[in-house]
C-alpha atoms as a PDB file:
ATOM      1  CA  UNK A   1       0.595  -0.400   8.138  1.00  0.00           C
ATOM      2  CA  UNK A   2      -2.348  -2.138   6.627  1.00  0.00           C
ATOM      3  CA  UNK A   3      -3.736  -4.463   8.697  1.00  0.00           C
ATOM      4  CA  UNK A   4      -5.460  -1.977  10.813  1.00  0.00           C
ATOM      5  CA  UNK A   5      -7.394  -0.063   7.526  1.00  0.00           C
ATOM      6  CA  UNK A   6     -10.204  -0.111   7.266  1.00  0.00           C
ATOM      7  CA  UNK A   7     -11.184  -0.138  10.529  1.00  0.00           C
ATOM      8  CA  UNK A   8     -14.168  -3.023  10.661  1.00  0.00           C
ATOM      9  CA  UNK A   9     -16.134  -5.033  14.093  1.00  0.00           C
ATOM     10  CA  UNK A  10     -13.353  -7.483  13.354  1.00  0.00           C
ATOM     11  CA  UNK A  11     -10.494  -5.359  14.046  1.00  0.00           C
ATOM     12  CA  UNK A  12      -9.876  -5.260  17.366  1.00  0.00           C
ATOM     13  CA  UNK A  13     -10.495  -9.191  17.924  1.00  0.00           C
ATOM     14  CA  UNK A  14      -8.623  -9.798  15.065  1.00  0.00           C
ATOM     15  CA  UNK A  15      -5.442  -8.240  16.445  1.00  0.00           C
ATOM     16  CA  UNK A  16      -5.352 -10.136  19.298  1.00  0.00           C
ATOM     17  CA  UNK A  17      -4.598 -13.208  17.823  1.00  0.00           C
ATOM     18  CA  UNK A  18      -2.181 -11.595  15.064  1.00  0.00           C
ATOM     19  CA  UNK A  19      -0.763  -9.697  18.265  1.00  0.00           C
ATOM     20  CA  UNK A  20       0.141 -13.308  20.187  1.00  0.00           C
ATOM     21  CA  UNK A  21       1.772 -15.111  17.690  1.00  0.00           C
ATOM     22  CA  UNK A  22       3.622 -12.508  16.732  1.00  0.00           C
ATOM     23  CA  UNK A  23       5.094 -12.049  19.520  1.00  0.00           C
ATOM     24  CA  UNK A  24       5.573 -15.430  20.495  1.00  0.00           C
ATOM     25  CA  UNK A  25       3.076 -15.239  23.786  1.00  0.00           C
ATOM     26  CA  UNK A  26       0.450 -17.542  25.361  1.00  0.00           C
ATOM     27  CA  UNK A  27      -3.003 -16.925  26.299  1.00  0.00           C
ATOM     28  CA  UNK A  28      -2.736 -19.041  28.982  1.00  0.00           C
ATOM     29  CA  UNK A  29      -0.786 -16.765  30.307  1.00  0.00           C
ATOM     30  CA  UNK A  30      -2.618 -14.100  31.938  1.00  0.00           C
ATOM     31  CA  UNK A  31       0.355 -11.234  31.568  1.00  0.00           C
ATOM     32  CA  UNK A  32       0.651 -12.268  28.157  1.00  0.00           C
ATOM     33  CA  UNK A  33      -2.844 -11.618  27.051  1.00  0.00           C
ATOM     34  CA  UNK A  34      -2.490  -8.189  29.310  1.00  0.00           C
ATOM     35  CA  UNK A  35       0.474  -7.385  27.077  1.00  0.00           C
ATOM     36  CA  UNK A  36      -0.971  -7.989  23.816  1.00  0.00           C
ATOM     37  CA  UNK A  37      -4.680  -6.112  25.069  1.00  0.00           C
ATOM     38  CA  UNK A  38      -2.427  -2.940  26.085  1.00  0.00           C
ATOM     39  CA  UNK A  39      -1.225  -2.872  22.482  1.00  0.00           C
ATOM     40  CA  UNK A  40      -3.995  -2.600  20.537  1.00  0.00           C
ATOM     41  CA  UNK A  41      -5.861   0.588  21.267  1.00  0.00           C
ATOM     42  CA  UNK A  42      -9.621   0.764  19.348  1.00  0.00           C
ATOM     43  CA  UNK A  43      -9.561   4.504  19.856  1.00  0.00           C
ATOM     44  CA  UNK A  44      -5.944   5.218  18.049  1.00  0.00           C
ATOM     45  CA  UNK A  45      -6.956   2.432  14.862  1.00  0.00           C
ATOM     46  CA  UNK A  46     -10.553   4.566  14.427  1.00  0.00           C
ATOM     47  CA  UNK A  47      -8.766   7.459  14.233  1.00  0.00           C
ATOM     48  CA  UNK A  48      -6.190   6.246  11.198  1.00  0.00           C
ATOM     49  CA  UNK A  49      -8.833   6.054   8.950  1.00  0.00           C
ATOM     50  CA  UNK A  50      -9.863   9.721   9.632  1.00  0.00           C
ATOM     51  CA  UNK A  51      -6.114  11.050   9.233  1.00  0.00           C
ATOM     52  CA  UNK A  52      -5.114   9.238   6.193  1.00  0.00           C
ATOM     53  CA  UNK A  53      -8.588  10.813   4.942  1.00  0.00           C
ATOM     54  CA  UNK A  54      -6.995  14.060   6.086  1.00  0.00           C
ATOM     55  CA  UNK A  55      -3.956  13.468   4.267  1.00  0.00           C
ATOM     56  CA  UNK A  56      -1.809  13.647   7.973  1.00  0.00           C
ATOM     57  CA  UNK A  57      -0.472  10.454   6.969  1.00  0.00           C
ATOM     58  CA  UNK A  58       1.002  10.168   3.873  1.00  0.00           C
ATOM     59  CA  UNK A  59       2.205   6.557   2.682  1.00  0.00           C
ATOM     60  CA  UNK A  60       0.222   3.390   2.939  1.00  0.00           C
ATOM     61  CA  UNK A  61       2.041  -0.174   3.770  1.00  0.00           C
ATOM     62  CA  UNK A  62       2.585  -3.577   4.899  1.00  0.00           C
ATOM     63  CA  UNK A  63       4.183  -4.876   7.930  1.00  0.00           C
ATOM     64  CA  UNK A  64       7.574  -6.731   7.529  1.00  0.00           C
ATOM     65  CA  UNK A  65       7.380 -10.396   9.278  1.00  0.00           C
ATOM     66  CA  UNK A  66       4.889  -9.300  11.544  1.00  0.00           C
ATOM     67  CA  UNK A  67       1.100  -8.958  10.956  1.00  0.00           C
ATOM     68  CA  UNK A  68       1.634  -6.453   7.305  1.00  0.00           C
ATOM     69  CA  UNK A  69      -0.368  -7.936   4.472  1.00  0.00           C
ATOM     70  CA  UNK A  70       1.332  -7.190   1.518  1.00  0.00           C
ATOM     71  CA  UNK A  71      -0.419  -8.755  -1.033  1.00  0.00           C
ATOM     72  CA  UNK A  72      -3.270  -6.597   0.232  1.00  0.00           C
ATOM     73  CA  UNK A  73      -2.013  -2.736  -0.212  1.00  0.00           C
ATOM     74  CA  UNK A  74      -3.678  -1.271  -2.767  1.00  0.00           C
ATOM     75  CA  UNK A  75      -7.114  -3.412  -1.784  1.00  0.00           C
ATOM     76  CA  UNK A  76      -6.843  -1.819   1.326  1.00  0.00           C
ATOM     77  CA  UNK A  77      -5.725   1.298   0.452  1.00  0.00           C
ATOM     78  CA  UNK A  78      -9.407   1.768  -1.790  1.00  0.00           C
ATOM     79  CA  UNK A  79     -10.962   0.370   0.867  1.00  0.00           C
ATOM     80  CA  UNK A  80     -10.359   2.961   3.143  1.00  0.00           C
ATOM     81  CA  UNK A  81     -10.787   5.431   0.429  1.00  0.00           C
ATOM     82  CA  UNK A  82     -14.790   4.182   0.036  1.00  0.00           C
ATOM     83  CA  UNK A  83     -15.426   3.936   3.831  1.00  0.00           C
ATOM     84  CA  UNK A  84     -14.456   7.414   4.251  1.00  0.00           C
ATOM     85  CA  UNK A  85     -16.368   8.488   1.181  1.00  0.00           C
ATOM     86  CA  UNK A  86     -19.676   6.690   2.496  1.00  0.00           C
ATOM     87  CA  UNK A  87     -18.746   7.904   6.357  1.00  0.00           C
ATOM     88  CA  UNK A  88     -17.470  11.552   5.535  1.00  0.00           C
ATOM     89  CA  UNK A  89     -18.846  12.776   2.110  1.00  0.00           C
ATOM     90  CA  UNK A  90     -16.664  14.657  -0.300  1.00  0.00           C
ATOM     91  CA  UNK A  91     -13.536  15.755   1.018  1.00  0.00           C
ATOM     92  CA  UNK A  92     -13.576  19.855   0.257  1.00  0.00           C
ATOM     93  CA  UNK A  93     -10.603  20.217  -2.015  1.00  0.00           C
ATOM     94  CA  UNK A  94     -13.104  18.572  -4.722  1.00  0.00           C
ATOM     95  CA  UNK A  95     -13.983  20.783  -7.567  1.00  0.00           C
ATOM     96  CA  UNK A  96     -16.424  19.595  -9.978  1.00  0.00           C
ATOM     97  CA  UNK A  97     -19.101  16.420  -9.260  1.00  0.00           C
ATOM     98  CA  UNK A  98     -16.235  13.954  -9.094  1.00  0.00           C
ATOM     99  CA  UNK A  99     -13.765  12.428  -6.323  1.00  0.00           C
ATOM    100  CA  UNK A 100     -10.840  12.957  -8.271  1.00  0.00           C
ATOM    101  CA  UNK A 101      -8.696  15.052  -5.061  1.00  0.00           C
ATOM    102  CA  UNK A 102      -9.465  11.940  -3.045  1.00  0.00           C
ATOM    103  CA  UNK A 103      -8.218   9.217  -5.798  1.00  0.00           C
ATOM    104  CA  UNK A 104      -5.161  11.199  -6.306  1.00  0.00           C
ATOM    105  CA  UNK A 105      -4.677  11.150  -2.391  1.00  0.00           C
ATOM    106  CA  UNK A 106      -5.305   7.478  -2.144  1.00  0.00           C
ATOM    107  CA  UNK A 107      -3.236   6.665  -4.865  1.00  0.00           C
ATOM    108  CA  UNK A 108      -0.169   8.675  -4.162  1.00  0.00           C
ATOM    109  CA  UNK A 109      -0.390   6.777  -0.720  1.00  0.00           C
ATOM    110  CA  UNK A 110       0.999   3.496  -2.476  1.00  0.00           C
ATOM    111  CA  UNK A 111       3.012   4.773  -5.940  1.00  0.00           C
ATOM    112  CA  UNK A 112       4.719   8.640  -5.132  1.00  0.00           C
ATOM    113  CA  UNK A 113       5.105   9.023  -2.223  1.00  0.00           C
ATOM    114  CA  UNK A 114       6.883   6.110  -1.392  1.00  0.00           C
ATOM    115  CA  UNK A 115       8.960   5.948  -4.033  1.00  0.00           C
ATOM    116  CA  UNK A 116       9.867   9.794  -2.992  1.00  0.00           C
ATOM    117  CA  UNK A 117      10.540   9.164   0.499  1.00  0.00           C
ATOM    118  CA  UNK A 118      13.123   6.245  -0.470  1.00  0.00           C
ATOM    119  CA  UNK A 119      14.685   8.195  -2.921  1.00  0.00           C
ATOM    120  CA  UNK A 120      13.460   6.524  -6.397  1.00  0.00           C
ATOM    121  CA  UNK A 121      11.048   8.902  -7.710  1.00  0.00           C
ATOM    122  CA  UNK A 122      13.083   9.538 -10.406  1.00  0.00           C
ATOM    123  CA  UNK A 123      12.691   6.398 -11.824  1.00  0.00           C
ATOM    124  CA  UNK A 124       9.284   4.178 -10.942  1.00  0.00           C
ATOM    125  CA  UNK A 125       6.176   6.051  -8.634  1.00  0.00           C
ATOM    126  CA  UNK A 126       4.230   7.289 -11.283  1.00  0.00           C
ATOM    127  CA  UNK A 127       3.785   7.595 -15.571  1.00  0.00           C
ATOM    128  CA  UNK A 128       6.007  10.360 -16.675  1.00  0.00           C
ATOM    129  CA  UNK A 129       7.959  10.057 -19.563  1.00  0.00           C
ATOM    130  CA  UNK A 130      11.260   9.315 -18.782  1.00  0.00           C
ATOM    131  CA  UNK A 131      10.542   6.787 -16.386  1.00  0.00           C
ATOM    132  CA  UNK A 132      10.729   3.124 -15.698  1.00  0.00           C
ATOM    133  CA  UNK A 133       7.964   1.998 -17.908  1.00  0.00           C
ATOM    134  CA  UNK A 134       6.002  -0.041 -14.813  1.00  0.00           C
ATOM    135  CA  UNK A 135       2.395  -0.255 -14.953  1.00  0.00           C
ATOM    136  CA  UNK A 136      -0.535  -2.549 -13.772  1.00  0.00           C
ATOM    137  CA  UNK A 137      -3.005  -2.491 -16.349  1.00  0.00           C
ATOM    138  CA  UNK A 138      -6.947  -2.776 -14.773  1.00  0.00           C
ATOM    139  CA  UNK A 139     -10.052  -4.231 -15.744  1.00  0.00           C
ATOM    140  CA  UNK A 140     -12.270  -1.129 -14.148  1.00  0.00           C
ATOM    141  CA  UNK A 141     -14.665  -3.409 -12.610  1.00  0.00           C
ATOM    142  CA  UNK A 142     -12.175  -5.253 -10.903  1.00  0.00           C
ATOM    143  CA  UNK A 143      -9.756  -2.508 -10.186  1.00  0.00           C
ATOM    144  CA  UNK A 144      -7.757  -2.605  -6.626  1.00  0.00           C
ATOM    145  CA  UNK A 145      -8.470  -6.256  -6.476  1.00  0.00           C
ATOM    146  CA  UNK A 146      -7.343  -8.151  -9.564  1.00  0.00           C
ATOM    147  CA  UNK A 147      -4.655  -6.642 -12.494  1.00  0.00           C
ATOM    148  CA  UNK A 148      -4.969  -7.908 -16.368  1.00  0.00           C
ATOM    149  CA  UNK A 149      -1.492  -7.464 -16.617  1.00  0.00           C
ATOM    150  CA  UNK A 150       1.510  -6.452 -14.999  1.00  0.00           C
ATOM    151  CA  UNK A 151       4.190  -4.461 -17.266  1.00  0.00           C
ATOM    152  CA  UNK A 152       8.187  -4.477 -15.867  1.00  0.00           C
ATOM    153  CA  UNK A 153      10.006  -2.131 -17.546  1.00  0.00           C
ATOM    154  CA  UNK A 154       8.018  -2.182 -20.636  1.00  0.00           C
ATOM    155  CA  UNK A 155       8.313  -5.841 -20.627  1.00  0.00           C
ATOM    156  CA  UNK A 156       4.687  -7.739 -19.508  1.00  0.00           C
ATOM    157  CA  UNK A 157       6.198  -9.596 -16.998  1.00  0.00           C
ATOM    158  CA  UNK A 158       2.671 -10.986 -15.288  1.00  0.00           C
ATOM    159  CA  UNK A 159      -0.905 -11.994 -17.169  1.00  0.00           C
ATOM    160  CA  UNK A 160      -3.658 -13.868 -16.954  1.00  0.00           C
ATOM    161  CA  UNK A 161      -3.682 -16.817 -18.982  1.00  0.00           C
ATOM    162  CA  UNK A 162      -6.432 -19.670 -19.543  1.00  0.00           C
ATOM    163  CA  UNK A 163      -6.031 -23.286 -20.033  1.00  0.00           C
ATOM    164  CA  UNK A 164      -2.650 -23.588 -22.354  1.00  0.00           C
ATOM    165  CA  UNK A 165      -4.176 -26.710 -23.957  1.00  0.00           C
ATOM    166  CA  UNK A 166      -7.442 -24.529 -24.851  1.00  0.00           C
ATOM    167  CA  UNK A 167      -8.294 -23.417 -29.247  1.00  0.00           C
ATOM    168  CA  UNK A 168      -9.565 -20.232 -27.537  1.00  0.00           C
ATOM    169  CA  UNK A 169      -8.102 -18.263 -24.563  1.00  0.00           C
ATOM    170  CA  UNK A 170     -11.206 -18.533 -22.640  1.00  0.00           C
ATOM    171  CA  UNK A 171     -11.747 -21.538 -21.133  1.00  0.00           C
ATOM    172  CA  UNK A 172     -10.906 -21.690 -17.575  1.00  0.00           C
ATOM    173  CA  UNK A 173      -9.247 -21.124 -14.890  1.00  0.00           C
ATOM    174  CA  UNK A 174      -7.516 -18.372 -15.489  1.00  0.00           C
ATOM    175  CA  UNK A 175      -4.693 -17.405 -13.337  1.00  0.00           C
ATOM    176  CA  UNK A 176      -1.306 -15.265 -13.425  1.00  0.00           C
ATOM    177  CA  UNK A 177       1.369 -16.578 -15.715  1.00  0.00           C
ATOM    178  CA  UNK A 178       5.031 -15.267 -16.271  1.00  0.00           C
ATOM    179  CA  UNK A 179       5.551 -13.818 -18.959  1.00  0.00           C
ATOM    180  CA  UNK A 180       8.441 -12.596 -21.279  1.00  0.00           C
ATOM    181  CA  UNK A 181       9.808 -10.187 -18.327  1.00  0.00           C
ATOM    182  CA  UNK A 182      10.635 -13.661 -16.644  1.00  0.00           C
ATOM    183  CA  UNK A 183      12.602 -15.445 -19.492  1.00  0.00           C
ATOM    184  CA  UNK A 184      16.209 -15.089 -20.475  1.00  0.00           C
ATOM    185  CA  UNK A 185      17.741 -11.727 -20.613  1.00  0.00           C
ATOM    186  CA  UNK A 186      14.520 -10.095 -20.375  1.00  0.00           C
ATOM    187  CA  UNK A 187      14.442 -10.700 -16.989  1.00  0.00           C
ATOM    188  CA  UNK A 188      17.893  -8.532 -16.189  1.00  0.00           C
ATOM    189  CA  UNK A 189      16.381  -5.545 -18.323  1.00  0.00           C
ATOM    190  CA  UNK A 190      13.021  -5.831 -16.599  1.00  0.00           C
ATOM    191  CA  UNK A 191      14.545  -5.555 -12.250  1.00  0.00           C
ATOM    192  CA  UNK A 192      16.270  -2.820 -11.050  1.00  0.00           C
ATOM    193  CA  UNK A 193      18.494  -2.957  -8.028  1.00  0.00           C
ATOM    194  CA  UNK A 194      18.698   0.448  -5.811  1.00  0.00           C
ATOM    195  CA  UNK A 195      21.796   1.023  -4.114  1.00  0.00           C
ATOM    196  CA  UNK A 196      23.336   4.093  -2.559  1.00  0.00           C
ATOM    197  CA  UNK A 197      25.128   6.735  -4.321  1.00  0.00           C
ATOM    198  CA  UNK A 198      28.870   5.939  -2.976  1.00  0.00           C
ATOM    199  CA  UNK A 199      28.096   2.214  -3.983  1.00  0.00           C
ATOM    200  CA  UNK A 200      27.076   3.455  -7.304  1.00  0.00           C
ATOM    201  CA  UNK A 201      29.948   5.528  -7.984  1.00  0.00           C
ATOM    202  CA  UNK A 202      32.484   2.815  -6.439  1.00  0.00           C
ATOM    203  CA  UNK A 203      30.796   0.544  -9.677  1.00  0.00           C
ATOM    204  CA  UNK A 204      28.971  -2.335  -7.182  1.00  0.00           C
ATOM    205  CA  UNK A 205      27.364  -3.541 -10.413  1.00  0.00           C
ATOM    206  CA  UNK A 206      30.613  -3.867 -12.098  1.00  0.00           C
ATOM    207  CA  UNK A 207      32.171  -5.672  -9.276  1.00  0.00           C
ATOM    208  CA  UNK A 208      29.608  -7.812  -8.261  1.00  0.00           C
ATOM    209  CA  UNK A 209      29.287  -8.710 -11.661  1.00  0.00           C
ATOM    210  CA  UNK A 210      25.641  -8.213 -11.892  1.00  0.00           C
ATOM    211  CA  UNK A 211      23.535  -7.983 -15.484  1.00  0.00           C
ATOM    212  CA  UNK A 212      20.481  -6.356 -13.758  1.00  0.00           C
ATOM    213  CA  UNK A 213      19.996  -2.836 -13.677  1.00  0.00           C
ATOM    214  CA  UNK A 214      21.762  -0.770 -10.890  1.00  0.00           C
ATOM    215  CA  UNK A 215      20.448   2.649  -9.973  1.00  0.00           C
ATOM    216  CA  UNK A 216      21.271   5.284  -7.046  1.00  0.00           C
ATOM    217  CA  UNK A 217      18.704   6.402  -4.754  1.00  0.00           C
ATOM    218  CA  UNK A 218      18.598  10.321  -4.618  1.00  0.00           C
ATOM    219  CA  UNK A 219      17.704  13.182  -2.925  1.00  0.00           C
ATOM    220  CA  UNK A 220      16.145  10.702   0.553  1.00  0.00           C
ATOM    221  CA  UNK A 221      17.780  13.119   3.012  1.00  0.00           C
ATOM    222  CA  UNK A 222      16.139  16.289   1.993  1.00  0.00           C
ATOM    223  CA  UNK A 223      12.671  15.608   1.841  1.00  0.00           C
ATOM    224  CA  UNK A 224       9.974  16.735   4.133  1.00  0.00           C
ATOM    225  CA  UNK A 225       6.114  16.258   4.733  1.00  0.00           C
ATOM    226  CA  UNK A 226       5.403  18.980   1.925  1.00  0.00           C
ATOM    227  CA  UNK A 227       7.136  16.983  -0.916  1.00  0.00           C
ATOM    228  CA  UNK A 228       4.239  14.629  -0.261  1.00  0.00           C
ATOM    229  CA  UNK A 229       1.867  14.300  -2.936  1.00  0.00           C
ATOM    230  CA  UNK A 230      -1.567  15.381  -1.946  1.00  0.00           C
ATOM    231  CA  UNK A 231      -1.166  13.884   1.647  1.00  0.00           C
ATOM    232  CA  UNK A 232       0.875  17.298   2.777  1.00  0.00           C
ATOM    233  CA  UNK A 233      -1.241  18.041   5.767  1.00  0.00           C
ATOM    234  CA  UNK A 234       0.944  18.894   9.026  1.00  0.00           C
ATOM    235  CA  UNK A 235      -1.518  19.098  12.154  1.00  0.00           C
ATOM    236  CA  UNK A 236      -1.008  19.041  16.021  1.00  0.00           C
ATOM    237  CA  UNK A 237      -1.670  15.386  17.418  1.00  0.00           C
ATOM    238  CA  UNK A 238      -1.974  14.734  20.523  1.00  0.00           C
ATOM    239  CA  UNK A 239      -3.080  11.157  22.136  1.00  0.00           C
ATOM    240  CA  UNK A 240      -4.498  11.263  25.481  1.00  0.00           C
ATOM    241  CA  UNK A 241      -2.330   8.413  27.239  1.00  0.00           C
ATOM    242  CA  UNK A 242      -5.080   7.365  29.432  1.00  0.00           C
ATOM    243  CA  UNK A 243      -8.136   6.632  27.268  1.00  0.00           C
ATOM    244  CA  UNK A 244      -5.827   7.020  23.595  1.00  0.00           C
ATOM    245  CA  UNK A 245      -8.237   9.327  22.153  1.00  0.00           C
ATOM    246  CA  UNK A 246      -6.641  11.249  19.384  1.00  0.00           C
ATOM    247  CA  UNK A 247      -6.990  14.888  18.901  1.00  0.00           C
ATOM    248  CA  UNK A 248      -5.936  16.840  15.670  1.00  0.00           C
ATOM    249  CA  UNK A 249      -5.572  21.099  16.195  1.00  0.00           C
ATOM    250  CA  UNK A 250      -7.297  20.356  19.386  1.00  0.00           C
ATOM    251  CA  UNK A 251     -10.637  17.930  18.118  1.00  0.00           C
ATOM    252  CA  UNK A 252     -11.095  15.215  18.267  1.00  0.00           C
ATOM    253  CA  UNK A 253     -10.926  12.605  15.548  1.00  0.00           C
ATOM    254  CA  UNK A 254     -12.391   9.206  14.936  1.00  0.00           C
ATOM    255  CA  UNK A 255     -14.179   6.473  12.247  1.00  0.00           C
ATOM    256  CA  UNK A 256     -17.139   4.271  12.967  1.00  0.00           C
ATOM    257  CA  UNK A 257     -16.317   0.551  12.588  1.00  0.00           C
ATOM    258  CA  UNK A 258     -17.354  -0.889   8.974  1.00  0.00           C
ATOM    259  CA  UNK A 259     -19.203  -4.042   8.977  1.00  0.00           C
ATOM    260  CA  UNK A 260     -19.107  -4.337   5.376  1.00  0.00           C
ATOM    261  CA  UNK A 261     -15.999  -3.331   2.804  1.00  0.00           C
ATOM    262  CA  UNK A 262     -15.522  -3.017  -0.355  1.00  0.00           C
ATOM    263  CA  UNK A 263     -13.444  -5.137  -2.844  1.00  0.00           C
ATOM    264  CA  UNK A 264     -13.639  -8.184  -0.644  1.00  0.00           C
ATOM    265  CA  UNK A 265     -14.763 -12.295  -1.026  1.00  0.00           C
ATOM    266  CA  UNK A 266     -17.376 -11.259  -3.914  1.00  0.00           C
ATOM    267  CA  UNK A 267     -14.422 -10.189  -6.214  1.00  0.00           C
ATOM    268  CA  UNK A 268     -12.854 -13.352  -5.402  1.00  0.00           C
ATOM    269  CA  UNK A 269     -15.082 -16.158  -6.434  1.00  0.00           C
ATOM    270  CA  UNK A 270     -13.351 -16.629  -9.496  1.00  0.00           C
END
């Protein structure tokens, strides 16, 4: 999950306090700050980097009411992608003076493969036609930070907007507006709900009485590591349970800290 990418100074102290409140302990409490250090391990979150760089692991995420950021996925996802870069070089499936291998790794982390592995590739997880016509829609310099414009189903369901009482659509501030994806029946064309197959057939829509799009998810028991997209990589790991180094085929594998990321505060000020 992403709050442990990229791995910065401000990691491991960071945790700690994530670590206590979510789970509800005291640090007045000496076993409960014993509890919380034994769970974060410095030598296991340097080596993440390094195997989602390796394409070992496959899908980036957040947390679920715990310490995930999930307004941060993609943001993090590039910012991992750069550290590496600037710590590793150019990975050696790269043909040609570009980074496109790694991009395509990076990217599948966050749109493919996780729409493979929970059976919806068919529909949304990348632009083919014949799919869901999703997209975010980038201003390059501000890419993984900041969208122009979110598109639902080929409806723009998310933009940024100036002032509303402006003769020009300059003026600031500018911030993200619904759009027509959000308003009247748009809205039931634009969402898809994913159900099961034997839900599907039994006609859940019908009997719930639902105007949104209902889909089946398909093919999610079947899968394996190889039908992910560039991030196929099988390896032996092992983690030595007394000092949680991690080892890949044997070697051992690990990141320096960053103490400065990408994408962060200065694509924020406004």
């Amino acid at each position: 999950t992403n709050p442990t990418i990229p791995f910065t100074v401000n990691t491991e102290a960071e945790h700690m306090d994530m670590l206590m409140v979510c789970h509800h302990l005291d640090k007045s409490i000496k076993e409960d700050v014993q509890f919380a250090d034994s769970r974060i391990r410095p030598q296991t979150i340097a080596a993440e980097d390094t195997l989602h760089d390796m394409g070992i692991f496959s899908i980036t995420s957040s947390d679920s009411q715990a310490m995930g950021r999930v307004g941060e996925v993609i943001t993090r996802t590039w910012q991992t992608a750069d550290k590496n870069k600037k710590e590793f070089g150019r990975l050696k499936e790269e043909k040609g003076d570009n980074d496109n291998f790694r991009i395509k790794r990076y990217l599948s982390k966050y749109t493919i493969n996780p729409a493979i592995a929970h059976g919806i590739s068919e529909y949304v997880g990348s632009v083919e036609v014949g799919k869901v016509a999703d997209l975010v829609l980038w201003s390059p310099a501000f890419f993984g930070v900041k969208p122009n414009m979110i598109i639902k189903g080929g409806f723009i369901a998310l933009s940024q907007m100036g002032d509303a009482n402006a003769s020009i659509p300059t003026p600031q501030p500018v911030y993200y507006r619904e759009m027509f994806a959000h308003h009247g029946k748009a809205k039931y064309d634009a969402n898809i709900t994913f159900v099961s197959q034997a839900a599907y057939d039994k006609g859940i829509k019908e009997e719930l009485g639902l105007e949104r799009q209902v889909l089946p998810v398909k093919n999610c028991r079947n899968i394996t590591k190889k039908d992910m997209q560039f991030n196929d990589t099988t390896a032996h790991i092992e983690v030595n349970p007394e000092t949680y180094h991690v080892f890949v085929d044997g070697k051992e594998v690990t990141s320096k800290p960053a103490n400065k990321v990408s994408l962060a505060q200065l694509f924020s000020i406004f």
